[in-house]
Protein backbone atom coordinates (compact mmCIF):
# COMPACT_ATOMS: atom_id res chain seq x y z
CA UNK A 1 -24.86 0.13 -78.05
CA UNK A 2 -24.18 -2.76 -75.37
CA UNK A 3 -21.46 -4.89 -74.56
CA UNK A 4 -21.56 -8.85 -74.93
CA UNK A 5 -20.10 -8.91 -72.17
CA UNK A 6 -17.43 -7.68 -69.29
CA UNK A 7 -16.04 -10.97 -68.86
CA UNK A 8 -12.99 -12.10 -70.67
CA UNK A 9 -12.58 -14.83 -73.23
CA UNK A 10 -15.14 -15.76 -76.36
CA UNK A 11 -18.57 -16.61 -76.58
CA UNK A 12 -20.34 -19.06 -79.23
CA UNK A 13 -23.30 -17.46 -80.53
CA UNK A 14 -26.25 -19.02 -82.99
CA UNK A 15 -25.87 -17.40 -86.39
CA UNK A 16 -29.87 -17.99 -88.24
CA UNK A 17 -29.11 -16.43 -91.22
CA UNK A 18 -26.37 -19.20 -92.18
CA UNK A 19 -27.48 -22.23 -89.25
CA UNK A 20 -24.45 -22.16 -87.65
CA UNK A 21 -22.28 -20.82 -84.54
CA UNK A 22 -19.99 -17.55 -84.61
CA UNK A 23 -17.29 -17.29 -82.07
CA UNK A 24 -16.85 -13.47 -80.59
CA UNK A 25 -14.87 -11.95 -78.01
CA UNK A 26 -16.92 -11.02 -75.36
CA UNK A 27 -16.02 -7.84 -74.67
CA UNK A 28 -17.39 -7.25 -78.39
CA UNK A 29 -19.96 -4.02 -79.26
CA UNK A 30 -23.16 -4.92 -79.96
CA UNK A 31 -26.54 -3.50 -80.91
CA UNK A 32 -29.54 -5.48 -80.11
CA UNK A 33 -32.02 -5.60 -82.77
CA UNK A 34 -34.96 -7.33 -81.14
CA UNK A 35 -36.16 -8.54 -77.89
CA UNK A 36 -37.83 -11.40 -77.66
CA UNK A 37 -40.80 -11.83 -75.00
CA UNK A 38 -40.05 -11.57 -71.66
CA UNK A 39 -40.22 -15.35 -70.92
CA UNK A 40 -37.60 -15.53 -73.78
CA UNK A 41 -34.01 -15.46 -72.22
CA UNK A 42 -32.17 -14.58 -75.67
CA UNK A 43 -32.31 -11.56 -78.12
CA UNK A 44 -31.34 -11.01 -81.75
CA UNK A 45 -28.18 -8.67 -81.90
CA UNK A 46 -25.62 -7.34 -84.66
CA UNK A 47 -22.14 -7.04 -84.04
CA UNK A 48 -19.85 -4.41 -85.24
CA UNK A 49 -18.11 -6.32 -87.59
CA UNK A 50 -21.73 -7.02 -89.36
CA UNK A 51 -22.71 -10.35 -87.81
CA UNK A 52 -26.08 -10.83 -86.90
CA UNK A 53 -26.49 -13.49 -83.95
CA UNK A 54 -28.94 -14.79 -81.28
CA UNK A 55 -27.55 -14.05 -77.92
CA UNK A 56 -28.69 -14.56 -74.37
CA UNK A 57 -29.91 -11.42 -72.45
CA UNK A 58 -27.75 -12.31 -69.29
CA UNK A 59 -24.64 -11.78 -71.75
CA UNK A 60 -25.05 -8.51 -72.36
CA UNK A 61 -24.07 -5.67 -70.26
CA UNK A 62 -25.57 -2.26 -71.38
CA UNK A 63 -23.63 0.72 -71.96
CA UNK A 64 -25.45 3.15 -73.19
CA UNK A 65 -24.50 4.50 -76.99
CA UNK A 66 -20.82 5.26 -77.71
């Protein structure tokens, strides 16, 4: 499990399976479900309310499993 993020506020993330943007808080538990390549700055993640979203790796702050 990770965190989107330790900053406050929301975050607009890219949602592929409907093409479109989903608005989260960033303090929001995530799992990431893929990594891209290592020149590629964002990774496929599922929130814990079931979304699944493209995210950028610099958002997320890893916590270890909870």
């Amino acid at each position: 499990m990770t965190k989107n993020s330790l900053k406050e506020g929301e975050i607009w993330c890219y949602q592929p399976t409907t093409k479109s943007m989903i608005r989260l808080k960033r303090s929001t538990p995530i799992y990431v479900l893929a990594v891209g390549p290592e020149g590629d700055p964002t990774c496929l993640a599922l929130s814990a309310e079931g979304n699944v979203f493209v995210i950028k790796k610099e958002e997320i702050v890893e916590i270890g499993f909870n």
